[in-house]
Structures are given as structure tokens and as C-alpha cells.
Protein backbone atom coordinates (compact mmCIF):
# COMPACT_ATOMS: atom_id res chain seq x y z
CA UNK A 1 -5.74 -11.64 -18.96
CA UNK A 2 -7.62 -8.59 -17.70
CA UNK A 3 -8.92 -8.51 -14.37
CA UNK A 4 -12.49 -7.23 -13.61
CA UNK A 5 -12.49 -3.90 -12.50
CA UNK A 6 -14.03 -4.53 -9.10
CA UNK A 7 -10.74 -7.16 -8.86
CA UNK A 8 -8.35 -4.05 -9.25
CA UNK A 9 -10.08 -1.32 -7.58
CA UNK A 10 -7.73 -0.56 -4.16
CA UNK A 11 -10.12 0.20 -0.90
CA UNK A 12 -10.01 3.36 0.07
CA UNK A 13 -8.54 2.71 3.46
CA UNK A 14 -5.54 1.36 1.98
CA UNK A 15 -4.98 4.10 -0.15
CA UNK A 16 -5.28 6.45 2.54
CA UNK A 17 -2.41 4.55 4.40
CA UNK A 18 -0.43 4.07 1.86
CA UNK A 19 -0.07 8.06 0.86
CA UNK A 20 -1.22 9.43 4.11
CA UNK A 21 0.83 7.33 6.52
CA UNK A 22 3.25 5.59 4.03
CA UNK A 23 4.11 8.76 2.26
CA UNK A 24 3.92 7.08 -0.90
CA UNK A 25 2.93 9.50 -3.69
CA UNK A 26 -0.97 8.90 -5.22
CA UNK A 27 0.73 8.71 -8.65
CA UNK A 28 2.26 5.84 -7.42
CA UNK A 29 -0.93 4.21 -5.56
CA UNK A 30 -2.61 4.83 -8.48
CA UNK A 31 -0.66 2.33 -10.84
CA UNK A 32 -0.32 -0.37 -8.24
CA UNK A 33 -2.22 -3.63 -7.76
CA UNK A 34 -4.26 -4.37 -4.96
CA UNK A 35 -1.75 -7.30 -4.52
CA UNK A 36 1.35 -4.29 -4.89
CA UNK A 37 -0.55 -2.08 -2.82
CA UNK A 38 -0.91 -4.79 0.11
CA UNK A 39 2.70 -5.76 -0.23
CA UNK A 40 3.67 -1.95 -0.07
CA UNK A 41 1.83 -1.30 3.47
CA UNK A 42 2.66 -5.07 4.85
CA UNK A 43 6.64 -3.96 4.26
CA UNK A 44 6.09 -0.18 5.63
CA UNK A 45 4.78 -1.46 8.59
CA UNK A 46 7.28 -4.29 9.08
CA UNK A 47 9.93 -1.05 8.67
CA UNK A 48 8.27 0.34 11.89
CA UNK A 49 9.45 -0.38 15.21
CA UNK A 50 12.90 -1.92 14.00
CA UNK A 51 15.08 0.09 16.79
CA UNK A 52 17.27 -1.93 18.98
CA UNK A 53 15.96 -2.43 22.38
CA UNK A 54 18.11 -1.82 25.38
């Protein structure tokens, strides 16, 4: 099943975070699903902050 094109199309935002901030390379943006794409920034940003505390 094929999805409509609006259905796969990532916003822009995202893919700004995801190469800009992420470091993840537009090639790779580029193939994902919006549903890859969200999953990609959701575990960057639960990588963030992980240092011990005192």
C-alpha cells in the first residue's frame, strides 16, 4: 500500500533538526518515514541530558 504523498512528506522543521541538530546526514532524512523521522529526533533527544547528577 502506497501512502499519499502529502502522508510521507517530512515538515521541514523536523528535517532541519534532524540534520542540523541531530547530525544525521540528509541522505539519510531523505529515505525515512515521517513515522522514522519522529522516532529518530524523539530518541536523540531522550540521548540528551543523560549525565549523572551529583
Amino acid at each position: 500500500m502506497r501512502l499519499p504523498l502529502a502522508a510521507s512528506i517530512l515538515p521541514l522543521a523536523l528535517v532541519w533538526q534532524l540534520t542540523h541538530t541531530a547530525g544525521i546526514a540528509e541522505s539519510i532524512v531523505a529515505s525515512m518515514t515521517k513515522e522514522q523521522a519522529v522516532q529518530a529526533s524523539n530518541d536523540y533527544w531522550m540521548s540528551q541530558g543523560n549525565e549523572p547528577g551529583p
